[in-house]
C-alpha atoms as a PDB file:
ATOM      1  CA  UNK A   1      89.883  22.134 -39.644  1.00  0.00           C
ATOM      2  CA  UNK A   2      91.552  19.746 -36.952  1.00  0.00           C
ATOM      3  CA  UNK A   3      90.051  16.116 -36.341  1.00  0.00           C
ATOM      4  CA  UNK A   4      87.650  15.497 -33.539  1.00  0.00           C
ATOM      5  CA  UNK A   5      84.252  17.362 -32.454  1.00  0.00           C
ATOM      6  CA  UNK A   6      83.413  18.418 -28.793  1.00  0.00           C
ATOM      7  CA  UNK A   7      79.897  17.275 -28.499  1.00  0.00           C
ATOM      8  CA  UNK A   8      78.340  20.055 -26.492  1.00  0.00           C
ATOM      9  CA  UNK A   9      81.151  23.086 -26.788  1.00  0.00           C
ATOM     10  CA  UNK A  10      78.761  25.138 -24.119  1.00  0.00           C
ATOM     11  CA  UNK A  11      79.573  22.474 -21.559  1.00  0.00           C
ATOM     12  CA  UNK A  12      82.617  20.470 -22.772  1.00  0.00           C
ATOM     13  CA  UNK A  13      80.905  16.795 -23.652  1.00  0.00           C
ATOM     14  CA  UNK A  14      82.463  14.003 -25.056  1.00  0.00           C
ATOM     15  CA  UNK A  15      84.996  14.235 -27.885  1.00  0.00           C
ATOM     16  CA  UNK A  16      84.295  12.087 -30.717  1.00  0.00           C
ATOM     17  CA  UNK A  17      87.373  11.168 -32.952  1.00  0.00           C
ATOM     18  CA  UNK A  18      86.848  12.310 -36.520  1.00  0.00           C
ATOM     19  CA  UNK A  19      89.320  12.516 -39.489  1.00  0.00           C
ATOM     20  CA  UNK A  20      89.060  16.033 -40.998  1.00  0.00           C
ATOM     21  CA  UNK A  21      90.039  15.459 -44.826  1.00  0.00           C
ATOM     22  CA  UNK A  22      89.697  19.375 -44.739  1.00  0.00           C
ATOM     23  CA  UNK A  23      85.501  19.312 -46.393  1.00  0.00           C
ATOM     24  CA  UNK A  24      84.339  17.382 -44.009  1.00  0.00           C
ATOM     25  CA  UNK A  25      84.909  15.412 -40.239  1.00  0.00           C
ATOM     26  CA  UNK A  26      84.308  11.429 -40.920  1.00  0.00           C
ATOM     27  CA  UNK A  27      83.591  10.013 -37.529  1.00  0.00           C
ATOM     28  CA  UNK A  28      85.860   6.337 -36.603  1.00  0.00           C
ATOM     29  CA  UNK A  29      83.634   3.875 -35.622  1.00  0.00           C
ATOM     30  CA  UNK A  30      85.034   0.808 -33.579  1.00  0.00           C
ATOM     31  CA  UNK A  31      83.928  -2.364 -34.772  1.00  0.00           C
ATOM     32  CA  UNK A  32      82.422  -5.612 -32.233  1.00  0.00           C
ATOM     33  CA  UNK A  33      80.752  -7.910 -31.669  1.00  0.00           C
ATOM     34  CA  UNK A  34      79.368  -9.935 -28.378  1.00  0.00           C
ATOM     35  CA  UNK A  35      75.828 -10.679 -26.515  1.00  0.00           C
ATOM     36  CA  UNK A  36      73.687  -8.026 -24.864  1.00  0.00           C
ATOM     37  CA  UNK A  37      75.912  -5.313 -22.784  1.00  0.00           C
ATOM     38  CA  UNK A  38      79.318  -7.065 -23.368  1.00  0.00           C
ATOM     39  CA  UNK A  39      81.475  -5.779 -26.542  1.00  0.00           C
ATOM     40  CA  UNK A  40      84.763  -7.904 -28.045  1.00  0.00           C
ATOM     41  CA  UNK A  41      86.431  -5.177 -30.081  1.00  0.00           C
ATOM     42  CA  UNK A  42      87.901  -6.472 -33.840  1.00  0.00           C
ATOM     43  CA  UNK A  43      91.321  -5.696 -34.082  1.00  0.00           C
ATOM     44  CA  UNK A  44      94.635  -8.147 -35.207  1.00  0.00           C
ATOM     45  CA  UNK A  45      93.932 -10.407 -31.978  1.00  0.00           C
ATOM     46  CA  UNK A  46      89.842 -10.770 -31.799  1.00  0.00           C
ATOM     47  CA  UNK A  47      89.046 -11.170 -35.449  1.00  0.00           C
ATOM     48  CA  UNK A  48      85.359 -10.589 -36.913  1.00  0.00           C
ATOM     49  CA  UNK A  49      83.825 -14.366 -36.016  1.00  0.00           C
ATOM     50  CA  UNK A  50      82.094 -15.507 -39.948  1.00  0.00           C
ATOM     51  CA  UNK A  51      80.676 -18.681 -40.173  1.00  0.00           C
ATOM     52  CA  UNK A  52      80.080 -20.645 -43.707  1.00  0.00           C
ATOM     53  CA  UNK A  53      76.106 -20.897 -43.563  1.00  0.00           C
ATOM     54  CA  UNK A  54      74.393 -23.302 -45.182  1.00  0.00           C
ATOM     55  CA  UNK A  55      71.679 -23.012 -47.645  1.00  0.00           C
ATOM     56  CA  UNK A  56      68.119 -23.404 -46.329  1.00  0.00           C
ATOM     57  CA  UNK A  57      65.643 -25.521 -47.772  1.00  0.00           C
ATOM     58  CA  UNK A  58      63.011 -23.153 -48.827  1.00  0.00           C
ATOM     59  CA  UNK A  59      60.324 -25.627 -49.152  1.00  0.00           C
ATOM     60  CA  UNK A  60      61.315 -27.047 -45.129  1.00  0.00           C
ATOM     61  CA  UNK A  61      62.167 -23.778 -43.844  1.00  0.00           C
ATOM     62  CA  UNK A  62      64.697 -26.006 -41.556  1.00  0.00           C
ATOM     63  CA  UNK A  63      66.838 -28.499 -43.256  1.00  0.00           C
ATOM     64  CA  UNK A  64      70.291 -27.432 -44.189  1.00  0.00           C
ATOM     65  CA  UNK A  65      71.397 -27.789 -47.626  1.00  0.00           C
ATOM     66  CA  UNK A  66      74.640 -28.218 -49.515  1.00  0.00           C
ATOM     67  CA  UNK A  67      75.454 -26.547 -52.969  1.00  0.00           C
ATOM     68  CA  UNK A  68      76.909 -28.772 -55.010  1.00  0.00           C
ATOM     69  CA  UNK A  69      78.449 -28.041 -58.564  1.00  0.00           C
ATOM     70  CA  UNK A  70      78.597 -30.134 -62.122  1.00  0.00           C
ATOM     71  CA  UNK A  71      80.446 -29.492 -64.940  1.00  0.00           C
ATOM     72  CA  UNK A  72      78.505 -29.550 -68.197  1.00  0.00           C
ATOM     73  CA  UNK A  73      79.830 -31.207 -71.134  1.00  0.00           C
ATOM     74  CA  UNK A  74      77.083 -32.919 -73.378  1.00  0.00           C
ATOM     75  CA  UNK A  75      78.885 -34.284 -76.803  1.00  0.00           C
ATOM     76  CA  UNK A  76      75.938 -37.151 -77.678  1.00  0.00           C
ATOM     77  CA  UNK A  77      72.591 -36.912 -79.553  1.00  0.00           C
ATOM     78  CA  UNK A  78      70.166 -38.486 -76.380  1.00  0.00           C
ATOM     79  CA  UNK A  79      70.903 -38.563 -72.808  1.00  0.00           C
ATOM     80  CA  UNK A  80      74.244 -37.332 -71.340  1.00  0.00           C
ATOM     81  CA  UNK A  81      74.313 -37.799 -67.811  1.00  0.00           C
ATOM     82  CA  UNK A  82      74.973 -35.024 -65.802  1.00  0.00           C
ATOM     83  CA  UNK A  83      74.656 -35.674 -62.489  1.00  0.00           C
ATOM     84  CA  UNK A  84      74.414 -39.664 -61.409  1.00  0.00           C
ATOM     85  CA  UNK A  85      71.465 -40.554 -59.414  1.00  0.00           C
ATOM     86  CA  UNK A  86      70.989 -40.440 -55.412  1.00  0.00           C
ATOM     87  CA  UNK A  87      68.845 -42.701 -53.531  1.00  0.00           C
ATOM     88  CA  UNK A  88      66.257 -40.886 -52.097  1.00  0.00           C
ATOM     89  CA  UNK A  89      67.307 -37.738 -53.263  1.00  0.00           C
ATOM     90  CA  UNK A  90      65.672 -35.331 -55.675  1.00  0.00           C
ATOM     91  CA  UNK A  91      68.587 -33.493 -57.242  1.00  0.00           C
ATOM     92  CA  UNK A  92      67.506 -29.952 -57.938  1.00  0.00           C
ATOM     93  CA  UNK A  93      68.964 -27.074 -60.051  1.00  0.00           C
ATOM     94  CA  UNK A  94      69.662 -23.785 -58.995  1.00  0.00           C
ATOM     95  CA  UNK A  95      71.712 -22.274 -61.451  1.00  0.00           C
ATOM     96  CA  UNK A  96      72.324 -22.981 -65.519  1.00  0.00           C
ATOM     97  CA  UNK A  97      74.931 -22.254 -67.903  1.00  0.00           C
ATOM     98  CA  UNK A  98      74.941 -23.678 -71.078  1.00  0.00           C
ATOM     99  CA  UNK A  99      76.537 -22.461 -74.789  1.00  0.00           C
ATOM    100  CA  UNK A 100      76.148 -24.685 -77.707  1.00  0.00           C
ATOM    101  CA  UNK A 101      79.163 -25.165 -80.211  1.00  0.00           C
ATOM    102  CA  UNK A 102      76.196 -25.967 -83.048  1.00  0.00           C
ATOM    103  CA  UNK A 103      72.275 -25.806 -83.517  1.00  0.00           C
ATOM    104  CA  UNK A 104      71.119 -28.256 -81.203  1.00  0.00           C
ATOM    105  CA  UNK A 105      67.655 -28.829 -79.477  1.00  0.00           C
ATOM    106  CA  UNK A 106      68.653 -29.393 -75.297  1.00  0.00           C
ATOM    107  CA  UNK A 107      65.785 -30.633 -73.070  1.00  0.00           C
ATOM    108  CA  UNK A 108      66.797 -31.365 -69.253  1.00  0.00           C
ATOM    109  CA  UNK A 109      65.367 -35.095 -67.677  1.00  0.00           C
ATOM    110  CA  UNK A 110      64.758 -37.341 -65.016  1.00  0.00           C
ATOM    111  CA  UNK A 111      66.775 -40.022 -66.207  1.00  0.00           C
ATOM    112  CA  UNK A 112      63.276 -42.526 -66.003  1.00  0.00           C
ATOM    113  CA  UNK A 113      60.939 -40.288 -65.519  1.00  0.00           C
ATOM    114  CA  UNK A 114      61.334 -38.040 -68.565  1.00  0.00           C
ATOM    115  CA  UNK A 115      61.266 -34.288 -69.793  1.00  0.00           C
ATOM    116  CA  UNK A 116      61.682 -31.368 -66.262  1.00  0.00           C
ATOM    117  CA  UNK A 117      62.268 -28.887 -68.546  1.00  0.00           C
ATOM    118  CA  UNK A 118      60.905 -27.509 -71.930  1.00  0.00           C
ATOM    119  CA  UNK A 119      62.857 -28.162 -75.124  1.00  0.00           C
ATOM    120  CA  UNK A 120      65.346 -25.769 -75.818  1.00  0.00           C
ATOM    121  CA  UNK A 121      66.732 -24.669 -79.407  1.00  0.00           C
ATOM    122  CA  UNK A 122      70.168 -23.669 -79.148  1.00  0.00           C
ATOM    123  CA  UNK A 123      72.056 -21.841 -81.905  1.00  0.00           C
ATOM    124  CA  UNK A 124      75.629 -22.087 -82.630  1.00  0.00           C
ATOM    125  CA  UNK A 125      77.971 -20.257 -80.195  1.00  0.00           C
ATOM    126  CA  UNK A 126      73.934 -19.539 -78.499  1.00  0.00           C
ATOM    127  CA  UNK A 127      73.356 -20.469 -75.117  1.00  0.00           C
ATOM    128  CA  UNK A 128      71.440 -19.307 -71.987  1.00  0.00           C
ATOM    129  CA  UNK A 129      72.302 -18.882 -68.111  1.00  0.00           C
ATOM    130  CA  UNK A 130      69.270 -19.173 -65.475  1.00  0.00           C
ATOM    131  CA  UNK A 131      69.357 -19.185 -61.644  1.00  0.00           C
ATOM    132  CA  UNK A 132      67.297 -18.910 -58.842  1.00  0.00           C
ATOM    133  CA  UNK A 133      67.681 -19.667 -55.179  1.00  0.00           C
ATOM    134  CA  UNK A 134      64.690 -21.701 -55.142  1.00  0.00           C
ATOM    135  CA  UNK A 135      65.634 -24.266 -57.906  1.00  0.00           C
ATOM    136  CA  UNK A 136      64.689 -24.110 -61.350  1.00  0.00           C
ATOM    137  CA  UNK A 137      63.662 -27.993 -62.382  1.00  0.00           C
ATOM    138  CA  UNK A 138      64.327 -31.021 -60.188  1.00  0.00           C
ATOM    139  CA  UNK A 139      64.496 -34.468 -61.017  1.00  0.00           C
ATOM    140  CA  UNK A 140      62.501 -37.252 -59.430  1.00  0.00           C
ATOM    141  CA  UNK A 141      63.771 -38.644 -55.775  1.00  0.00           C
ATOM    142  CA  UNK A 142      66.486 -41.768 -56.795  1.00  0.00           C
ATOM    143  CA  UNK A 143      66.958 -40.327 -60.434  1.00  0.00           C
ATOM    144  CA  UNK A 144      69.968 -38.799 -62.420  1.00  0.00           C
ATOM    145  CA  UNK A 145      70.043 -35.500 -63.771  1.00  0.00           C
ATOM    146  CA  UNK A 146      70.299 -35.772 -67.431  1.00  0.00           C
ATOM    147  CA  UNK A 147      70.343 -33.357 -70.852  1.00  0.00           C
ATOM    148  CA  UNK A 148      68.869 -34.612 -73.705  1.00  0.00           C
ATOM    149  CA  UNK A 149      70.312 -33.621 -77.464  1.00  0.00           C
ATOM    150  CA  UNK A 150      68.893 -33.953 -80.666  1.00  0.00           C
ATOM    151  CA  UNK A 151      71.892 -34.126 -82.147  1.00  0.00           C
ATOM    152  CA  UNK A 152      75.628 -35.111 -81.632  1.00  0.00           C
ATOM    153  CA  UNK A 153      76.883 -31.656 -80.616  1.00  0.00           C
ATOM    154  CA  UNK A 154      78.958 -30.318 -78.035  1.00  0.00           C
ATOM    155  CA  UNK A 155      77.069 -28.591 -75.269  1.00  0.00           C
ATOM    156  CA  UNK A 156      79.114 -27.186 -72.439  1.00  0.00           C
ATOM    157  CA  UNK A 157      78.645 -25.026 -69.185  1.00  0.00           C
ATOM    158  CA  UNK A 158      78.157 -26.038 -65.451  1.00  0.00           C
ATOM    159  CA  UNK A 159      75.353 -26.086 -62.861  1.00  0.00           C
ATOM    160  CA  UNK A 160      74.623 -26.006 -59.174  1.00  0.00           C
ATOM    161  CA  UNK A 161      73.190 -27.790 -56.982  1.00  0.00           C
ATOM    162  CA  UNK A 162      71.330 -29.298 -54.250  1.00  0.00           C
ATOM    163  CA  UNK A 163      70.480 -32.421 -53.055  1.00  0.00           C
ATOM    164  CA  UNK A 164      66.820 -32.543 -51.566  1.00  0.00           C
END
């Protein structure tokens, strides 16, 4: 077969540009982009316009939000601070990764205002990994973002997320 297909072979039409890989005729497309009846073809010059979005507060609807990310590296039985506090600002937790290096019990806090997450038992080399786009836990507005251990073991991982 030879690339391109007459649209309406009874009257000649339009050709449209195919590539015959001799099963079948895959049609080129032309990609752009522009407003309502104007067209800015992509090609080496007039690149494909992307823009870095921010994330939405679902709760607002409106106000933009900025992921943020923490490392995770817990070594003392009580609180290890995780993320320091922000006034006025709820820090809340989108995604999780932890992995225990021993048995350890691992509760996330607001620094004051206490226990945002259930108690967690951890085995050795055990762990866990959440997320959601929503948030998980949050801590109270002006407080730090803390995980509590039972013990003095090593818990490591990272989190994201957003200031609210």
């Amino acid at each position: 077969m030879a690339d391109n297909i007459t649209l309406n072979l009874g009257s000649g039409g339009s050709v449209l540009r195919t590539d015959d890989d001799g099963t079948a005729h895959w049609q080129y497309v032309k990609v752009a982009y522009g407003a309502d009846n104007t067209q800015t073809i992509v090609d080496t010059t007039n690149r494909l316009p992307v823009a870095n979005v921010p994330s939405i507060d679902p709760a607002s609807g409106t106000t933009a939000l900025t992921t943020k990310f923490a490392v995770v590296n817990a070594t003392a039985s009580g609180d290890n601070t995780i993320v320091s506090a922000v006034t006025s600002k709820k820090i809340r937790v989108l995604s999780v990764v932890l992995v225990a290096s021993g048995n350890v019990a691992a509760v996330w806090q607001s620094s004051t205002a206490g226990n945002i997450s259930g108690t967690m038992d951890l085995a050795r080399r055990g762990g866990y990994a959440l997320s959601s786009p929503f948030g998980l836990f949050e801590t109270t507005a002006g407080e730090a973002l803390q995980l509590n251990l039972d013990s003095a073991t090593t818990v490591s991982g990272h989190i994201s997320y957003v200031e609210v």
